[in-house]
N, C-alpha and C. Protein backbone atom coordinates (compact mmCIF):
# COMPACT_ATOMS: atom_id res chain seq x y z
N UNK A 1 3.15 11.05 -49.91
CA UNK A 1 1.79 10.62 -49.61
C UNK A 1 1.74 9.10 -49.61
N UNK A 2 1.70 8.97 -48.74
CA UNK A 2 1.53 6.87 -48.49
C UNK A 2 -0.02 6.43 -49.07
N UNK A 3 0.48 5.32 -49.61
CA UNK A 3 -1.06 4.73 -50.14
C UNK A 3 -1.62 5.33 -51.43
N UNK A 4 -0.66 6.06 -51.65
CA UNK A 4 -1.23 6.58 -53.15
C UNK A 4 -1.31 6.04 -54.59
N UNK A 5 -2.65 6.26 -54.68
CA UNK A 5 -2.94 5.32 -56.10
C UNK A 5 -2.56 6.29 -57.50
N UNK A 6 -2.51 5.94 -58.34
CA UNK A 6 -2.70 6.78 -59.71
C UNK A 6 -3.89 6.34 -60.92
N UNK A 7 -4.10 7.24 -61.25
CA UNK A 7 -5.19 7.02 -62.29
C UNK A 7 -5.07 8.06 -63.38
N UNK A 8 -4.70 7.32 -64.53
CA UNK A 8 -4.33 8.40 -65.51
C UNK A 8 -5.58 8.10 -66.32
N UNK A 9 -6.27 9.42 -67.11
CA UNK A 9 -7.40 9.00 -68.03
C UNK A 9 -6.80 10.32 -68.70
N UNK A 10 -7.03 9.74 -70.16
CA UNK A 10 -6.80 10.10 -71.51
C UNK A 10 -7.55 10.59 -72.54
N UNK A 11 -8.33 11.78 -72.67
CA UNK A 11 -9.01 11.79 -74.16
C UNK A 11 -8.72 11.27 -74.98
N UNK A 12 -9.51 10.35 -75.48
CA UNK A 12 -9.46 9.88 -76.96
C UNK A 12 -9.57 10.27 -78.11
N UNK A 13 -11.14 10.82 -77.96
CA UNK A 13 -11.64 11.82 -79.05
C UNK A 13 -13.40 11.98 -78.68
N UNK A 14 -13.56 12.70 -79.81
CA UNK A 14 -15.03 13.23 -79.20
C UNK A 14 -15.34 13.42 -77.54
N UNK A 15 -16.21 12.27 -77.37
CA UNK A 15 -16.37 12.47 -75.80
C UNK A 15 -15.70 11.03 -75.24
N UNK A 16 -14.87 10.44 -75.23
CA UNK A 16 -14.14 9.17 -74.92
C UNK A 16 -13.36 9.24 -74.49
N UNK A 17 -12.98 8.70 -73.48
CA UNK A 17 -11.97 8.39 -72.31
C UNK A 17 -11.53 7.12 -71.88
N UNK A 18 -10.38 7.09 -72.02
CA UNK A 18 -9.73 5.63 -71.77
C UNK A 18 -8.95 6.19 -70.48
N UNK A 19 -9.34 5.35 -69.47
CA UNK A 19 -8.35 5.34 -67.94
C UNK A 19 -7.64 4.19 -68.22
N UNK A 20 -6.37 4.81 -67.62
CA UNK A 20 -5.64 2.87 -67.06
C UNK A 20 -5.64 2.70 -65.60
N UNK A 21 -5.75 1.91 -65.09
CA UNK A 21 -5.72 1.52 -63.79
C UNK A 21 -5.08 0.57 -63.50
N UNK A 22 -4.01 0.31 -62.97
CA UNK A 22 -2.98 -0.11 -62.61
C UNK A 22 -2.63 -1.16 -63.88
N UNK A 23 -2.61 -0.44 -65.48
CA UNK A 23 -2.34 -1.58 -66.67
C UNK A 23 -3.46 -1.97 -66.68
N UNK A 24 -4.70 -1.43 -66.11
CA UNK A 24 -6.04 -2.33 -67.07
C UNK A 24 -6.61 -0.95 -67.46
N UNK A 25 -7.36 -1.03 -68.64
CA UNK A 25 -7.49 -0.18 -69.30
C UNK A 25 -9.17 -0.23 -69.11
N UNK A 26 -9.66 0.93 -69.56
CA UNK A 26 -11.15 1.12 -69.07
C UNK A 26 -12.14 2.32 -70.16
N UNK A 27 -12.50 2.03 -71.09
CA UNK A 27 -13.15 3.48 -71.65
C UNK A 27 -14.45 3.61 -71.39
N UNK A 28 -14.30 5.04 -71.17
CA UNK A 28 -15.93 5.88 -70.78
C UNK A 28 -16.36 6.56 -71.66
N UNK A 29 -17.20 7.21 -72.02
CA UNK A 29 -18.21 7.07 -72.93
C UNK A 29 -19.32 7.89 -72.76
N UNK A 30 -19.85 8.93 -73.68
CA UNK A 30 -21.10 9.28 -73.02
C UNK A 30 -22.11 8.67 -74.19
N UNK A 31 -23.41 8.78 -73.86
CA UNK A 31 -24.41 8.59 -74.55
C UNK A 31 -24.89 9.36 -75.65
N UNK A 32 -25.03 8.43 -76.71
CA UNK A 32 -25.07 8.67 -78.45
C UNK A 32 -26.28 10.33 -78.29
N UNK A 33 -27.19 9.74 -77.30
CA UNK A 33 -27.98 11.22 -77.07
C UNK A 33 -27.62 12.71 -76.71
N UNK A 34 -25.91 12.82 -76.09
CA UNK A 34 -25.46 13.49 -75.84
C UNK A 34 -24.46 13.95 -76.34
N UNK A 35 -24.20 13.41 -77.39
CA UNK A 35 -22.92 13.33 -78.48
C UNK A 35 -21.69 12.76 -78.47
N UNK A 36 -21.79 11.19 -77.51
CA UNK A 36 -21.11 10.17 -77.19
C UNK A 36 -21.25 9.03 -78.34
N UNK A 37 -20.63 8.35 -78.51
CA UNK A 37 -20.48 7.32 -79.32
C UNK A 37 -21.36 5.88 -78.42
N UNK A 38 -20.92 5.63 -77.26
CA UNK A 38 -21.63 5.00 -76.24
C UNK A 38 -20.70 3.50 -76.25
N UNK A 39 -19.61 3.97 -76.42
CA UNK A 39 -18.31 3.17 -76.61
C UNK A 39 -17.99 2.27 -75.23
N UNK A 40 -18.56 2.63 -73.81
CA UNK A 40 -18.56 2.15 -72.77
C UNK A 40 -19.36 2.89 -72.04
N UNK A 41 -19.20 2.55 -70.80
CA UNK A 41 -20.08 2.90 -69.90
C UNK A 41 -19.61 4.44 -69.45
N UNK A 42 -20.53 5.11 -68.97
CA UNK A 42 -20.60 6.68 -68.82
C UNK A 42 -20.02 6.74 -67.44
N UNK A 43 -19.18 7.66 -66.81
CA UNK A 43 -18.43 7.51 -65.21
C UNK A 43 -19.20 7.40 -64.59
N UNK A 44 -20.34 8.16 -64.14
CA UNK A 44 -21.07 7.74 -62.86
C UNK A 44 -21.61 6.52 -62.04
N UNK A 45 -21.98 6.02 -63.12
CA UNK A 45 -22.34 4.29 -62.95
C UNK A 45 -21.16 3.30 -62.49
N UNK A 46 -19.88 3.99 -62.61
CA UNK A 46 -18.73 3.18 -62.34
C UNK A 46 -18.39 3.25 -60.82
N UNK A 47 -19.39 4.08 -59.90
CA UNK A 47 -19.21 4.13 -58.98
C UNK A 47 -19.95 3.50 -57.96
N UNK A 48 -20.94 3.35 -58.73
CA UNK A 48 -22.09 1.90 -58.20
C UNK A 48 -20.98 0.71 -58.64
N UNK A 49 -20.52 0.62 -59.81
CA UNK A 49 -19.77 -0.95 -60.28
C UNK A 49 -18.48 -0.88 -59.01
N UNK A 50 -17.62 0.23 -58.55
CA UNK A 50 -16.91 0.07 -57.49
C UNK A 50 -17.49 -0.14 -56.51
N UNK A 51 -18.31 0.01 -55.93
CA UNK A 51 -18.90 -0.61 -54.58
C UNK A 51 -19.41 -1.54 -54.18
N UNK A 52 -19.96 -2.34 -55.95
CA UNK A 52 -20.60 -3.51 -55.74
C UNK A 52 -19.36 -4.56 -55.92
N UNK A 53 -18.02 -3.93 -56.72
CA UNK A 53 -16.99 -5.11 -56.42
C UNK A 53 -16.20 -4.65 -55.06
N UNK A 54 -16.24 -3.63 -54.51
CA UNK A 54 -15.33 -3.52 -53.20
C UNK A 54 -15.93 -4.44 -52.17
N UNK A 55 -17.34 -4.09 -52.07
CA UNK A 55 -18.47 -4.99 -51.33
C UNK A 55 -18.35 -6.83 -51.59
N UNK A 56 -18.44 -7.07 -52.56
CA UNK A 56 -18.52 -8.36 -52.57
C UNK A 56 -17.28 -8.81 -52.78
N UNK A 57 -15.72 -8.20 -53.26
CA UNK A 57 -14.38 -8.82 -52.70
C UNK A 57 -14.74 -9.13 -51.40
N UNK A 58 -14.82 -8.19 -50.54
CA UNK A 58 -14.75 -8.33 -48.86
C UNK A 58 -15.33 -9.40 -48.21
N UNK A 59 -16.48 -9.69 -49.09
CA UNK A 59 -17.79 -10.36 -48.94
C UNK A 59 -17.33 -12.22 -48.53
N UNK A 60 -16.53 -12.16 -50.19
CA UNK A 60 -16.23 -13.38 -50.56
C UNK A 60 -14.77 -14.04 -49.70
N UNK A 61 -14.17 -13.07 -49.51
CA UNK A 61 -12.83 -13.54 -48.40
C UNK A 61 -13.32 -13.56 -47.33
N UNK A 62 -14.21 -12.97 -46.80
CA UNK A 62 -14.70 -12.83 -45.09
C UNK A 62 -15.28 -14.86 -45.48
N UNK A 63 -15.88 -14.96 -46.50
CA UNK A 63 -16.84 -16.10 -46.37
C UNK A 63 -16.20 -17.34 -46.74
N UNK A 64 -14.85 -17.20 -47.38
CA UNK A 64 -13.73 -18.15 -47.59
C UNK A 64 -13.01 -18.46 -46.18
N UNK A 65 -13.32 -17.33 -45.03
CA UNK A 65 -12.71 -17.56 -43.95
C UNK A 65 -13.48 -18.62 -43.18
N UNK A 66 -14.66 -18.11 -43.60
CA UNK A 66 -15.43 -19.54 -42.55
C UNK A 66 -16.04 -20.88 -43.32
N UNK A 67 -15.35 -20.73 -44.67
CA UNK A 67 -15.27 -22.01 -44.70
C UNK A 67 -16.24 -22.17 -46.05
N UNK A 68 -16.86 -21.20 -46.29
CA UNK A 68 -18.21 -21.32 -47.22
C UNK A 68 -17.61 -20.45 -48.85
N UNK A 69 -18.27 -21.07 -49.67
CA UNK A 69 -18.46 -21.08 -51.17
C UNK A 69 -19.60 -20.81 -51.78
N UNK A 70 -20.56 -19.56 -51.74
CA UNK A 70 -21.41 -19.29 -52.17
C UNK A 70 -21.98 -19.87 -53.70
N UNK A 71 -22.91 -20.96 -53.24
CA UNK A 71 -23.26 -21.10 -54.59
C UNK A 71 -23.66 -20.28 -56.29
N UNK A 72 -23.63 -19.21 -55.16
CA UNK A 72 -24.43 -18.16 -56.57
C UNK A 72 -24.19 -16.84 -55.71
N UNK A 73 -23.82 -15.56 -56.18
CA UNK A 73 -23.47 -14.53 -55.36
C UNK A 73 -23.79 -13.29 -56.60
N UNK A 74 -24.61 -12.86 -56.29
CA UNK A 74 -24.42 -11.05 -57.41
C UNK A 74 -25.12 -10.13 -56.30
N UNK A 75 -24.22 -8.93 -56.63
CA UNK A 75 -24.96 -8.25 -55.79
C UNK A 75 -25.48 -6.48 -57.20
N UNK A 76 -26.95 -6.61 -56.78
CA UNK A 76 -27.64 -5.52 -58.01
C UNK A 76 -27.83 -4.08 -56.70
N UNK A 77 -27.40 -3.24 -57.51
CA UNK A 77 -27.35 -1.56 -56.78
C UNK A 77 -28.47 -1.18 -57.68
N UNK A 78 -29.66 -0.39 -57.10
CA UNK A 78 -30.64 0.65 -57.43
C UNK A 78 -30.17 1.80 -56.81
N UNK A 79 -29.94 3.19 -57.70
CA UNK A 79 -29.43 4.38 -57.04
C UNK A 79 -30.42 5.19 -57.74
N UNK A 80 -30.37 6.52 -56.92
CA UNK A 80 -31.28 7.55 -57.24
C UNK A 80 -30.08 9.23 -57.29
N UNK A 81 -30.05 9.61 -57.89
CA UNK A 81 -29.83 11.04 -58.25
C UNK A 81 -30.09 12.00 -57.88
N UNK A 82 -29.63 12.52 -57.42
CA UNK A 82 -30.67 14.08 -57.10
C UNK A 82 -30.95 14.67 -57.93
N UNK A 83 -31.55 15.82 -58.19
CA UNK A 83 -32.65 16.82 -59.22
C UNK A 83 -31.63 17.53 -59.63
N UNK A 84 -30.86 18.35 -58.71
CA UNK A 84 -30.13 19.46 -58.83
C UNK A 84 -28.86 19.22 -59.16
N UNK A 85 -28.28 20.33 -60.28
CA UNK A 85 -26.55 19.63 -60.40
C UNK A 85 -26.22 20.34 -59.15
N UNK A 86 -24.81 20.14 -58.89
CA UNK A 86 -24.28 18.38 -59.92
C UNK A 86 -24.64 17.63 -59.18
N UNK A 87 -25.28 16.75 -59.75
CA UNK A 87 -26.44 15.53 -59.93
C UNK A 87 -25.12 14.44 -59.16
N UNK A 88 -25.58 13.77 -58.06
CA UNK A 88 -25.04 12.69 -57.28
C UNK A 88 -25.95 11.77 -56.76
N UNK A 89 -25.55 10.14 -56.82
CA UNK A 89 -26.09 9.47 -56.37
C UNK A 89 -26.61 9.68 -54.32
N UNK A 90 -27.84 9.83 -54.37
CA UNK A 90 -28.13 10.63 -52.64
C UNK A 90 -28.96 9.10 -52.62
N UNK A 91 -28.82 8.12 -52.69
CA UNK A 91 -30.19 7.27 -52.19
C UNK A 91 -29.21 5.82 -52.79
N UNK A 92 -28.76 4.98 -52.41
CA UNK A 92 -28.07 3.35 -52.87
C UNK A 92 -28.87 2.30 -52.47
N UNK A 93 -29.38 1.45 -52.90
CA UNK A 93 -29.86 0.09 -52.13
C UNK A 93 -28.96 -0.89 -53.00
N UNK A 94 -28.30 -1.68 -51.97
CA UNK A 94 -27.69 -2.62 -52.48
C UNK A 94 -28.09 -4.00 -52.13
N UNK A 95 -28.80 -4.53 -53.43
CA UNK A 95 -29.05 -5.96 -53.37
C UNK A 95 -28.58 -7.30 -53.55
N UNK A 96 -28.05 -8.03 -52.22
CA UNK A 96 -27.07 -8.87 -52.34
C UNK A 96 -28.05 -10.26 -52.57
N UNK A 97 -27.90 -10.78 -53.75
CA UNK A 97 -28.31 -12.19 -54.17
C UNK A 97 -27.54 -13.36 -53.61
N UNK A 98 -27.85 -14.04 -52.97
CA UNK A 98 -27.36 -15.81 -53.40
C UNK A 98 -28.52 -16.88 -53.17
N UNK A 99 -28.18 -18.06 -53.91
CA UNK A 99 -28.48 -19.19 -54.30
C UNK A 99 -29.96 -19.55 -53.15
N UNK A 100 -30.84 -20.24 -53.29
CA UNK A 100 -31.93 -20.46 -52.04
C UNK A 100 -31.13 -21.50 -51.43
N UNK A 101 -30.35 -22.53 -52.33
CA UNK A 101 -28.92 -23.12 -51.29
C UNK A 101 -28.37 -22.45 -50.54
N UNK A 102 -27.76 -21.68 -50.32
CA UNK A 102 -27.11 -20.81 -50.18
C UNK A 102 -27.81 -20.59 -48.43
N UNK A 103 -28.93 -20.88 -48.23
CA UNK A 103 -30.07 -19.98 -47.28
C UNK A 103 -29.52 -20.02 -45.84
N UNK A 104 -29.13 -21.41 -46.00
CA UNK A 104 -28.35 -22.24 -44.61
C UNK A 104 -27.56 -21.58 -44.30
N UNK A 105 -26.79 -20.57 -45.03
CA UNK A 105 -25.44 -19.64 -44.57
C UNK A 105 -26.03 -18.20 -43.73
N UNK A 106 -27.35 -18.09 -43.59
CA UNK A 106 -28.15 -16.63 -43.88
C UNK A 106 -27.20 -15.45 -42.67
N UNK A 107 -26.97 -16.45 -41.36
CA UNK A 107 -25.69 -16.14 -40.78
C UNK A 107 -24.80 -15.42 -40.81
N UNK A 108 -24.11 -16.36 -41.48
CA UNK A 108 -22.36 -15.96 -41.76
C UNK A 108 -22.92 -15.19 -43.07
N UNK A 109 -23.73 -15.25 -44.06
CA UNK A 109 -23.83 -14.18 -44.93
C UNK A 109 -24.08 -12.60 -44.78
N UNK A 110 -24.87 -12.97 -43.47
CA UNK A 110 -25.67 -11.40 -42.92
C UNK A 110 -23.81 -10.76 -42.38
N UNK A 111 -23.73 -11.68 -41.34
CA UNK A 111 -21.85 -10.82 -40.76
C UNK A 111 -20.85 -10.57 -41.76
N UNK A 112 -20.79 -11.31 -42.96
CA UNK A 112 -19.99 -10.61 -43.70
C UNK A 112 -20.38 -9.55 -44.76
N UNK A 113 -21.77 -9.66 -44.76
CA UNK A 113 -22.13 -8.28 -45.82
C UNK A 113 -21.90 -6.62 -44.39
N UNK A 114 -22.12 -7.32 -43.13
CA UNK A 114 -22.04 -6.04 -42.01
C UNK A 114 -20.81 -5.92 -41.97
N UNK A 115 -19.89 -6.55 -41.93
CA UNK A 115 -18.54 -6.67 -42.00
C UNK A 115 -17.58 -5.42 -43.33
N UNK A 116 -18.48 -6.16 -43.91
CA UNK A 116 -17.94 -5.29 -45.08
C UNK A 116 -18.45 -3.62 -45.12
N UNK A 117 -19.75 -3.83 -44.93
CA UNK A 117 -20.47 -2.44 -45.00
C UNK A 117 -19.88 -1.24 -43.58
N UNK A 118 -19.48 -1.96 -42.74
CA UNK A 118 -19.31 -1.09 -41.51
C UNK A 118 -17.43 -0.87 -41.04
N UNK A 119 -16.91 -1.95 -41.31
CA UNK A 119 -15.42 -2.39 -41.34
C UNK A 119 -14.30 -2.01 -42.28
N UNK A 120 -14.88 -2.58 -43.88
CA UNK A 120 -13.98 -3.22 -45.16
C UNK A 120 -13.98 -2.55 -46.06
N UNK A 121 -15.24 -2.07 -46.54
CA UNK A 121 -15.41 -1.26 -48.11
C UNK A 121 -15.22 -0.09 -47.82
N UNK A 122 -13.98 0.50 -47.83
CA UNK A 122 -13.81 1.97 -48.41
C UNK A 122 -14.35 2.29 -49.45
N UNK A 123 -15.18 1.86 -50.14
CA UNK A 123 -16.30 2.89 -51.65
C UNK A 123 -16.84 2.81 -50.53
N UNK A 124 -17.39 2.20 -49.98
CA UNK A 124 -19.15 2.27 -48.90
C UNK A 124 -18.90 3.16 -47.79
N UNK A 125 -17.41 3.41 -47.16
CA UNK A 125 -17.52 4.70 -46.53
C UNK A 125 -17.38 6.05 -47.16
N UNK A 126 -16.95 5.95 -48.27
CA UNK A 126 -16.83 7.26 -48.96
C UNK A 126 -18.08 7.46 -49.26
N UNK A 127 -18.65 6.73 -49.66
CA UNK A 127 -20.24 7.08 -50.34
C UNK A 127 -21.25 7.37 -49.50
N UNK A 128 -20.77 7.00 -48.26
CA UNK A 128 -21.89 7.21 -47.00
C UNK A 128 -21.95 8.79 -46.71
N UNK A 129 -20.84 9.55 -46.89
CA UNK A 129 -20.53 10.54 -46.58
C UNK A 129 -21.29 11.48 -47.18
N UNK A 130 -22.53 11.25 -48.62
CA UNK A 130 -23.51 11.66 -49.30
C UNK A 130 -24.47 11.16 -49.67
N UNK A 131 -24.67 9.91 -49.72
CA UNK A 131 -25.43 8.79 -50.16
C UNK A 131 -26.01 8.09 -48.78
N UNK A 132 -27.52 7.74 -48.43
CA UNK A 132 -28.28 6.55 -47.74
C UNK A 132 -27.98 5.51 -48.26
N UNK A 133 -27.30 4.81 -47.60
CA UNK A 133 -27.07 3.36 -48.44
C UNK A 133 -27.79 2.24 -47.44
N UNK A 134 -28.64 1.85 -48.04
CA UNK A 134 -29.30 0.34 -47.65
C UNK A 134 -29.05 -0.77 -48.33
N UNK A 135 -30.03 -1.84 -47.76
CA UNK A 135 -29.39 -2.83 -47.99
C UNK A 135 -30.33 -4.18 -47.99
N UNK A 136 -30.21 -5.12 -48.88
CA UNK A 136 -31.28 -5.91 -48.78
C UNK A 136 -30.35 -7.58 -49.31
N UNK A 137 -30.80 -9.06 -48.63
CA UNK A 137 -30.16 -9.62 -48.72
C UNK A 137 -31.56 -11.27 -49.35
N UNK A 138 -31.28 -11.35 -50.59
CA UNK A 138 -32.58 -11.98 -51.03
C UNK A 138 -32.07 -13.23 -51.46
N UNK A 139 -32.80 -14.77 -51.49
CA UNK A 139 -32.07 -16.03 -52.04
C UNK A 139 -32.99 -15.93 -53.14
N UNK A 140 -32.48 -16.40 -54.19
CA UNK A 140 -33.00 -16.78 -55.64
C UNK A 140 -32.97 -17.87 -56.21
N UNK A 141 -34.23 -18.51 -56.86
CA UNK A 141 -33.31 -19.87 -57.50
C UNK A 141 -32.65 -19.73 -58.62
N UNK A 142 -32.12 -20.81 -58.81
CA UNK A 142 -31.35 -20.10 -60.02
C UNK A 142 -31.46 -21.17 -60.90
């Protein structure tokens, strides 16, 4: 199988899970309400945190290509759940922040967030495949 990744995750104890990923280590965790310790973050949410770094790697090399250095860059995900198990994120808005400096780029910022969203981020095509994913692109001062 070409391109194949590995991901080993490990019980710890109780409800805790330590993954390694390629030598970086990662523990999950459920919530103290559920009989988790709350030792890290719970898996699902890690799949919003993969898309918002697959998204903005892509983001930031597309924008190193033309030359630009985002003064200020975060990008915040609002997701919604469905009712019914098993419960999956069906609804993403992803909100890409930079700088009101920043505004002059609005451009080359808009083509590389499309770039990424339609081209680059494999999380953002996998997730499309169940998930509405939108998208919103706001300057902030900072």
């Amino acid at each position: 199988m070409a391109n194949k990744t590995i991901v080993n995750t490990e019980w710890k104890d109780n409800m805790k899970f330590e993954s390694d990923i390629f030598g970086h280590k990662l523990i999950m965790d459920a919530f103290k309400n559920v009989g988790g310790e709350d030792l890290g973050p719970p898996p699902k949410p890690l799949i919003l945190s993969a898309l918002a770094g697959c998204s903005g790697i892509d983001i930031i090399m597309i924008l190193k290509k033309m030359k630009i250095i985002p003064e200020y860059f975060n990008i915040r995900i609002e997701a919604e759940l469905t009712e019914e198990n098993p419960k999956y994120y069906n609804k993403i808005k992803m909100i890409y922040e930079f700088s009101e400096n920043d505004r002059k780029y609005f451009d080359n910022i808009e083509k590389a967030i499309n770039l990424s969203e339609k081209k680059y981020c494999g999380v953002s095509a996998q997730l499309k495949c169940s998930a509405d994913i939108s998208k919103e692109i706001k300057f902030v001062e900072i």
